[in-house]
Each structure stands twice: as C-alpha cells, then as structure tokens.
PDB file of N, CA and C in Angstrom:
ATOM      1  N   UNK A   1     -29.397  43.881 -93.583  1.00  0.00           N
ATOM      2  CA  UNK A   1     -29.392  44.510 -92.278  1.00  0.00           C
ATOM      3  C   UNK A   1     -29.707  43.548 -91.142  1.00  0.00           C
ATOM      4  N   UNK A   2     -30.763  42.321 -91.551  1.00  0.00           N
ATOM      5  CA  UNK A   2     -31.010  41.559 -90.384  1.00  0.00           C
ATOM      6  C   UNK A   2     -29.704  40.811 -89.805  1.00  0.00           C
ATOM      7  N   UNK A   3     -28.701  40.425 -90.822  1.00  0.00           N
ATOM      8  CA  UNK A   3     -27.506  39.700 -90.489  1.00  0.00           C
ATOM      9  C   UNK A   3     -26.740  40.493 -89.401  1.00  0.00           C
ATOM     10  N   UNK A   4     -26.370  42.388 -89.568  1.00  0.00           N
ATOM     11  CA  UNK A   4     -25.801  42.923 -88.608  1.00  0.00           C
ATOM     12  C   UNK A   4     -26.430  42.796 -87.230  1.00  0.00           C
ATOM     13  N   UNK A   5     -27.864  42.822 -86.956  1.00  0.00           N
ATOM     14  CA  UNK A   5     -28.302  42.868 -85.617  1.00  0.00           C
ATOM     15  C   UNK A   5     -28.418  41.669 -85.410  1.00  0.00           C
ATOM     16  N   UNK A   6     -28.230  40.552 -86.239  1.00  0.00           N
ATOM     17  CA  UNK A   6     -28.084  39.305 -85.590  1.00  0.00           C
ATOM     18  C   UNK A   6     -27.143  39.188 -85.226  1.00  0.00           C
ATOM     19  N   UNK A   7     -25.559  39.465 -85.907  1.00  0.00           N
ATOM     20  CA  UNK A   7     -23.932  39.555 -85.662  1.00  0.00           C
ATOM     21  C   UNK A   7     -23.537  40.255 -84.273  1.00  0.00           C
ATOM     22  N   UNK A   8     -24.372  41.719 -84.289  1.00  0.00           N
ATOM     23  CA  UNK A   8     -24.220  42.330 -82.860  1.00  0.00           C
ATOM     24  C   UNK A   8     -24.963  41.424 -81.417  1.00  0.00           C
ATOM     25  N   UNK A   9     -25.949  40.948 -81.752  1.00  0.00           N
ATOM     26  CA  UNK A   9     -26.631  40.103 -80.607  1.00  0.00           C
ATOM     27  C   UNK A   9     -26.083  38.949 -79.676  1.00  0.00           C
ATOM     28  N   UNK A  10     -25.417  38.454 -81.232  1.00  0.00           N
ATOM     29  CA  UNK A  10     -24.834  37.435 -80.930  1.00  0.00           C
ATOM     30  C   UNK A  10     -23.216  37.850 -80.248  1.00  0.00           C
ATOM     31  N   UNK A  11     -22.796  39.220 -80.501  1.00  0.00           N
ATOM     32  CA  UNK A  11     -21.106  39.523 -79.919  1.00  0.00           C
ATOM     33  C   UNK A  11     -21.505  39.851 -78.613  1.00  0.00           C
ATOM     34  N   UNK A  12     -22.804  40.662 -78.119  1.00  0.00           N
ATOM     35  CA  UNK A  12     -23.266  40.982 -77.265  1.00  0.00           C
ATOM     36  C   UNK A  12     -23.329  39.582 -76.201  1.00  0.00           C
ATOM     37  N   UNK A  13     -23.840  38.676 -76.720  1.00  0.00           N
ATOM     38  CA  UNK A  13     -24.214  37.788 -75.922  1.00  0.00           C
ATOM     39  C   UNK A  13     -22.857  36.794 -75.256  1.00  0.00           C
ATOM     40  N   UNK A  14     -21.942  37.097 -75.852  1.00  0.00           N
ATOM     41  CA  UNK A  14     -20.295  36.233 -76.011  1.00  0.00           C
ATOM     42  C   UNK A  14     -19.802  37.199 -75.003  1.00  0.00           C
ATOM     43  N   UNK A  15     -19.825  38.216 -75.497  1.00  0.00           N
ATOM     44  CA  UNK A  15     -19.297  39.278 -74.264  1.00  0.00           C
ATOM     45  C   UNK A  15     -19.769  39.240 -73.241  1.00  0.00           C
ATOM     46  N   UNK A  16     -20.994  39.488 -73.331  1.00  0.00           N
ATOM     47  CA  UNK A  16     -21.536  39.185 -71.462  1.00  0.00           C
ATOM     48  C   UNK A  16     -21.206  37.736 -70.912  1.00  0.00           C
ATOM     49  N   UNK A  17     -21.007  36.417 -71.641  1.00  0.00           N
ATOM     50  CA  UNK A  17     -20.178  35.224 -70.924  1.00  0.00           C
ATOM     51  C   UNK A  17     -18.929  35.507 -70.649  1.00  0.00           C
ATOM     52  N   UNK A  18     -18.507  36.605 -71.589  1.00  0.00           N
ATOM     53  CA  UNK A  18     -17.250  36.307 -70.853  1.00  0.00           C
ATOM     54  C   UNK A  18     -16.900  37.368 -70.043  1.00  0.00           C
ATOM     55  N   UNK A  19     -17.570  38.258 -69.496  1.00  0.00           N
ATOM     56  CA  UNK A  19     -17.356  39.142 -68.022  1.00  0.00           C
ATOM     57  C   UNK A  19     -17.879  38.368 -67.321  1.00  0.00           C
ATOM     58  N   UNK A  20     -18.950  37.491 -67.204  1.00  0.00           N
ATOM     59  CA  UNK A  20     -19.128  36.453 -66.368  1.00  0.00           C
ATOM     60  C   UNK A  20     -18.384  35.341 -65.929  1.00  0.00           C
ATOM     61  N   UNK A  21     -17.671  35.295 -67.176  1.00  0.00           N
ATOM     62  CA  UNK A  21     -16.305  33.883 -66.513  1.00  0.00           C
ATOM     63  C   UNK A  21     -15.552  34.813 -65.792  1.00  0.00           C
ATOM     64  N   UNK A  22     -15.208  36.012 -66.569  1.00  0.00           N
ATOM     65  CA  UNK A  22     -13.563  37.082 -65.816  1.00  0.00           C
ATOM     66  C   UNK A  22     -14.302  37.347 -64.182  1.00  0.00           C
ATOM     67  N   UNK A  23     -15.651  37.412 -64.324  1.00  0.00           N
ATOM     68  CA  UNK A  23     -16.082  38.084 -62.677  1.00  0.00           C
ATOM     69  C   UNK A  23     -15.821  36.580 -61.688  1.00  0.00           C
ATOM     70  N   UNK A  24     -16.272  35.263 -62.376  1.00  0.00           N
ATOM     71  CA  UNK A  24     -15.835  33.817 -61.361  1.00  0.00           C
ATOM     72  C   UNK A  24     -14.281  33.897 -61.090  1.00  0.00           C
ATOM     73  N   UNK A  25     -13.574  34.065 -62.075  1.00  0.00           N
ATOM     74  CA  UNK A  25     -11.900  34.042 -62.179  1.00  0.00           C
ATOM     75  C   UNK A  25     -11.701  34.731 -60.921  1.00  0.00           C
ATOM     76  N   UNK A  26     -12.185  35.602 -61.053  1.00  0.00           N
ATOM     77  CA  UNK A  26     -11.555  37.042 -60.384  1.00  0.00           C
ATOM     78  C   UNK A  26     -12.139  36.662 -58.562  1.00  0.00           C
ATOM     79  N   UNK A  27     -13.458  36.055 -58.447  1.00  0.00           N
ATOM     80  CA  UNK A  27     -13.644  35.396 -57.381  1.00  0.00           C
ATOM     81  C   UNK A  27     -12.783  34.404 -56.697  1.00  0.00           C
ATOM     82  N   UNK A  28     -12.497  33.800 -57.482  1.00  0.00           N
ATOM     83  CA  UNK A  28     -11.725  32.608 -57.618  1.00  0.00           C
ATOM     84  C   UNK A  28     -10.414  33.095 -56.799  1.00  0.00           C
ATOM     85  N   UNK A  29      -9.788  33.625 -57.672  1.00  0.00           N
ATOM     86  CA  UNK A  29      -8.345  34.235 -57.420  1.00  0.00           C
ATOM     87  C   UNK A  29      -8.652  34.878 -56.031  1.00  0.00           C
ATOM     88  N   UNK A  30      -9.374  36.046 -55.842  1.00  0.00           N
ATOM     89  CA  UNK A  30      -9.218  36.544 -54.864  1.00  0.00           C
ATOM     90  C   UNK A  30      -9.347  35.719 -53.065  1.00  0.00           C
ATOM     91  N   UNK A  31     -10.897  34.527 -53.632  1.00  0.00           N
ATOM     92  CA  UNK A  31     -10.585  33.581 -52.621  1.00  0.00           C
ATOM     93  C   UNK A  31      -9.325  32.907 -52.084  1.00  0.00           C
ATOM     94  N   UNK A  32      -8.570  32.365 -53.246  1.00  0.00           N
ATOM     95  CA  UNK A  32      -7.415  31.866 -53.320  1.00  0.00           C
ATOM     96  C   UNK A  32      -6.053  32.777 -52.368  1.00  0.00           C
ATOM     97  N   UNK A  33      -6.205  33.760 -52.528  1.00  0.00           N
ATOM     98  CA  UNK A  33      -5.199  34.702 -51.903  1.00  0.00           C
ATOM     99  C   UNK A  33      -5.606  34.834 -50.455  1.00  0.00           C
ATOM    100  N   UNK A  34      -6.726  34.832 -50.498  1.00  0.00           N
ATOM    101  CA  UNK A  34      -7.166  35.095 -49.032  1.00  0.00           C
ATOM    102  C   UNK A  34      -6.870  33.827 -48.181  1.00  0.00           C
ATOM    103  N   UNK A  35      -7.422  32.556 -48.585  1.00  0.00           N
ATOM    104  CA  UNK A  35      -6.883  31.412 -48.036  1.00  0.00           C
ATOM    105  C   UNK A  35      -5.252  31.217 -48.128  1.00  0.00           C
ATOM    106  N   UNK A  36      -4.712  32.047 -48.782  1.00  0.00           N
ATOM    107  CA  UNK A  36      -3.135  31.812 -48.387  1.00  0.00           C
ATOM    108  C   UNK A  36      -2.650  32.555 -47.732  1.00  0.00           C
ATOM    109  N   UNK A  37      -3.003  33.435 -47.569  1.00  0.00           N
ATOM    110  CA  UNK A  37      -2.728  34.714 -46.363  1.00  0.00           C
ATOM    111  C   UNK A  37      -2.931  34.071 -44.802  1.00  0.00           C
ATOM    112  N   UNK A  38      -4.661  33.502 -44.901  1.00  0.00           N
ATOM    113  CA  UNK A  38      -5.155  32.751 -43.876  1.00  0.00           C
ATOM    114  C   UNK A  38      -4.251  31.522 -43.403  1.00  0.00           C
ATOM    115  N   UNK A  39      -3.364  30.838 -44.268  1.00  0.00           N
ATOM    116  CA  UNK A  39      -2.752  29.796 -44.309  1.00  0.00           C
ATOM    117  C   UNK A  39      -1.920  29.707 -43.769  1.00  0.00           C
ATOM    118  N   UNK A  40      -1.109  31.032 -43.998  1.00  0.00           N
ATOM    119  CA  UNK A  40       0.326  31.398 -44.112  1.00  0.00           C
ATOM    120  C   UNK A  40      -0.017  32.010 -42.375  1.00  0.00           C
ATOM    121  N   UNK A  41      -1.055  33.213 -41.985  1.00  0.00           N
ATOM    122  CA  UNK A  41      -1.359  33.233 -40.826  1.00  0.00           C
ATOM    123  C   UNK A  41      -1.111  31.851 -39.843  1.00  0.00           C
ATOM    124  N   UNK A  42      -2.024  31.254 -39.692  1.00  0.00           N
ATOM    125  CA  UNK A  42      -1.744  30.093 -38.983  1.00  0.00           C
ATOM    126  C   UNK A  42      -0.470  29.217 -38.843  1.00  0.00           C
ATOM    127  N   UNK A  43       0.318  29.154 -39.763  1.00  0.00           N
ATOM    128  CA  UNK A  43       1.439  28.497 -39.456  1.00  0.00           C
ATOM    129  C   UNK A  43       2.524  29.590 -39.020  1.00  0.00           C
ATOM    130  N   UNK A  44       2.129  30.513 -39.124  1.00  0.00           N
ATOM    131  CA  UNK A  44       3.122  31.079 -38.035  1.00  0.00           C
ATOM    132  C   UNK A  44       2.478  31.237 -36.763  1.00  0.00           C
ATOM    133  N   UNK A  45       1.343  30.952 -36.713  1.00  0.00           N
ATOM    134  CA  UNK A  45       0.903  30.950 -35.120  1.00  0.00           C
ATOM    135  C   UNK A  45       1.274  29.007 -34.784  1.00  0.00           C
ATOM    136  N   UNK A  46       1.440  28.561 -35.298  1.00  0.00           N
ATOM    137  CA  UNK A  46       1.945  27.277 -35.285  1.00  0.00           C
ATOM    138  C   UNK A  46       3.312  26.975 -34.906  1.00  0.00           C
ATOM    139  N   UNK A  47       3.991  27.768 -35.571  1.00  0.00           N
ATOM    140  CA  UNK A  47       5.860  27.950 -35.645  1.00  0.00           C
ATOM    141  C   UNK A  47       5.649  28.289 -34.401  1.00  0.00           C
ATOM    142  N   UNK A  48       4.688  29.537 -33.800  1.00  0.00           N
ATOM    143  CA  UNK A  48       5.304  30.186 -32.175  1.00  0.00           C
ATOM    144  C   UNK A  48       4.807  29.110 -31.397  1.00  0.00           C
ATOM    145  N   UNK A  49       3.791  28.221 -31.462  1.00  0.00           N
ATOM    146  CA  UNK A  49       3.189  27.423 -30.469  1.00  0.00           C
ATOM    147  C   UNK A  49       4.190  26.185 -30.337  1.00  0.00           C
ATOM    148  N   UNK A  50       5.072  26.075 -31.208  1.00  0.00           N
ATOM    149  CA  UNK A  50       6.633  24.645 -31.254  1.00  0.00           C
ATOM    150  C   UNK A  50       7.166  25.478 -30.637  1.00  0.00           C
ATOM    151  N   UNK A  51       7.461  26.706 -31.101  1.00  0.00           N
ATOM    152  CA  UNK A  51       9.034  27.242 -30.052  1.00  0.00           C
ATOM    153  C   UNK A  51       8.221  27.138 -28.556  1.00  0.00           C
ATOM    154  N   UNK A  52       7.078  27.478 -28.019  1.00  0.00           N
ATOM    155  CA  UNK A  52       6.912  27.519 -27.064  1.00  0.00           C
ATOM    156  C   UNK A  52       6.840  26.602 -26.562  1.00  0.00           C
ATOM    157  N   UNK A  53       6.016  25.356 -27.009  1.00  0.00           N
ATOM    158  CA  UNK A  53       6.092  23.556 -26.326  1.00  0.00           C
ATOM    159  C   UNK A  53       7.478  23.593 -26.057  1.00  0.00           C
ATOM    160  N   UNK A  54       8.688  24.211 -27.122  1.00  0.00           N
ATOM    161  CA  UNK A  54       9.718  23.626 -26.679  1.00  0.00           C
ATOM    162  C   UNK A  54       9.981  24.508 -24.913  1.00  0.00           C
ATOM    163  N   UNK A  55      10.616  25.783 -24.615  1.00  0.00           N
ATOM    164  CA  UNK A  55      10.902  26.103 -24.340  1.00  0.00           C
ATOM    165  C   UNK A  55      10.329  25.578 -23.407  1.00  0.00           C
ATOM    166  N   UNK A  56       8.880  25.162 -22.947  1.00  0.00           N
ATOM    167  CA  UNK A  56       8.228  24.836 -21.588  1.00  0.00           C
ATOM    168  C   UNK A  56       8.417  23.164 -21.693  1.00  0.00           C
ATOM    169  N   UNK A  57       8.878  22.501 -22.560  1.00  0.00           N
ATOM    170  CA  UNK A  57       9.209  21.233 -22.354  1.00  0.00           C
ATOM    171  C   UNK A  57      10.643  21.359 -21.546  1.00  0.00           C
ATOM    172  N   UNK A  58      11.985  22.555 -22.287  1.00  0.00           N
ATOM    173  CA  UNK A  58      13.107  22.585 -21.539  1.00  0.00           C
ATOM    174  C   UNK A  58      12.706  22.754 -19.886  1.00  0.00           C
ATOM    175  N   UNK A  59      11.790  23.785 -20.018  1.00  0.00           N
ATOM    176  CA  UNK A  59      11.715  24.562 -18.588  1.00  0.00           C
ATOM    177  C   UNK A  59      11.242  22.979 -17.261  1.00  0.00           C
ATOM    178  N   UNK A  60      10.628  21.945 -18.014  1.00  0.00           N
ATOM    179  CA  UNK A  60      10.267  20.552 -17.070  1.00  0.00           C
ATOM    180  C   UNK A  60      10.927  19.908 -16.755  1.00  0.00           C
ATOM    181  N   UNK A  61      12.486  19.800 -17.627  1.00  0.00           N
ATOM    182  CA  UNK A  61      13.283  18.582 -17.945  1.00  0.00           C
ATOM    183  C   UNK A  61      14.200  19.589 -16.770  1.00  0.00           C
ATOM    184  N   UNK A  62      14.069  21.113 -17.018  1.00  0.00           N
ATOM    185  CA  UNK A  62      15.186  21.430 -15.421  1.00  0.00           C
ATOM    186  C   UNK A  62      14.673  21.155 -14.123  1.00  0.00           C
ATOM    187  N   UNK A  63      13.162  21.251 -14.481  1.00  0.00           N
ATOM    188  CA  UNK A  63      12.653  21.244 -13.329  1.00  0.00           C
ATOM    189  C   UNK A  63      12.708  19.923 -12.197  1.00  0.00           C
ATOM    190  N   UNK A  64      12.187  18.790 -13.371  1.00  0.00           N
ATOM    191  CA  UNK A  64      12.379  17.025 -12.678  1.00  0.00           C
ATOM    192  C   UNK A  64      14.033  17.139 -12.364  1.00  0.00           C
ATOM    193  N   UNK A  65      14.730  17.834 -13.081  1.00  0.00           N
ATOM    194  CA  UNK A  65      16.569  17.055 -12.654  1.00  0.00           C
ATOM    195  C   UNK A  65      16.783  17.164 -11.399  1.00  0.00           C
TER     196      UNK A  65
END
C-alpha cells in the first residue's frame, strides 16, 4: 500500500508542474498576441503617417513652383 500513495504523490506532484508550465505557455502566448495586435496597430498608424508626409510633401513642391 505504501508504493500506491507514494505512486499517487508522486503523479500528483508531475501534474501540478505541468498546469504550471500550461499556465506560463498560456501567458506566454497570450502576451505574444497582444504584442502583435499592438504591432500590427502601430504600423498602420505608420502606413497613415507616409501617406500623409507624402501628400503634405506634394502639397510644398506646388506650393515653392
């Protein structure tokens, strides 16, 4: 009998590492998504800030002619 509650202690103890790795993973990942969302945000505020340099660079080059 001592071998089973040693066998369970020990599955017990494997299991709780590994909801502890799945809960970092799962941190992990979710950080990860968020910084690409965040990422992906900014370069389209990037894309509009080129079209606009451009358009106000055209709007100078009529202006000096």
């Amino acid at each position: 009998m001592a071998r089973k509650t040693r066998l369970t202690r020990v599955a017990m103890k494997i299991g709780t590492a590994m909801g502890r790795a799945d809960r970092g993973v799962q941190k992990v990942a979710r950080a990860g998504s968020l910084a690409k969302k965040e990422l992906d945000d900014i370069s389209k505020q990037v894309d509009a800030l080129k079209r606009q340099l451009q358009k106000t660079a055209k709007r100078l080059k009529r202006a000096l002619s």
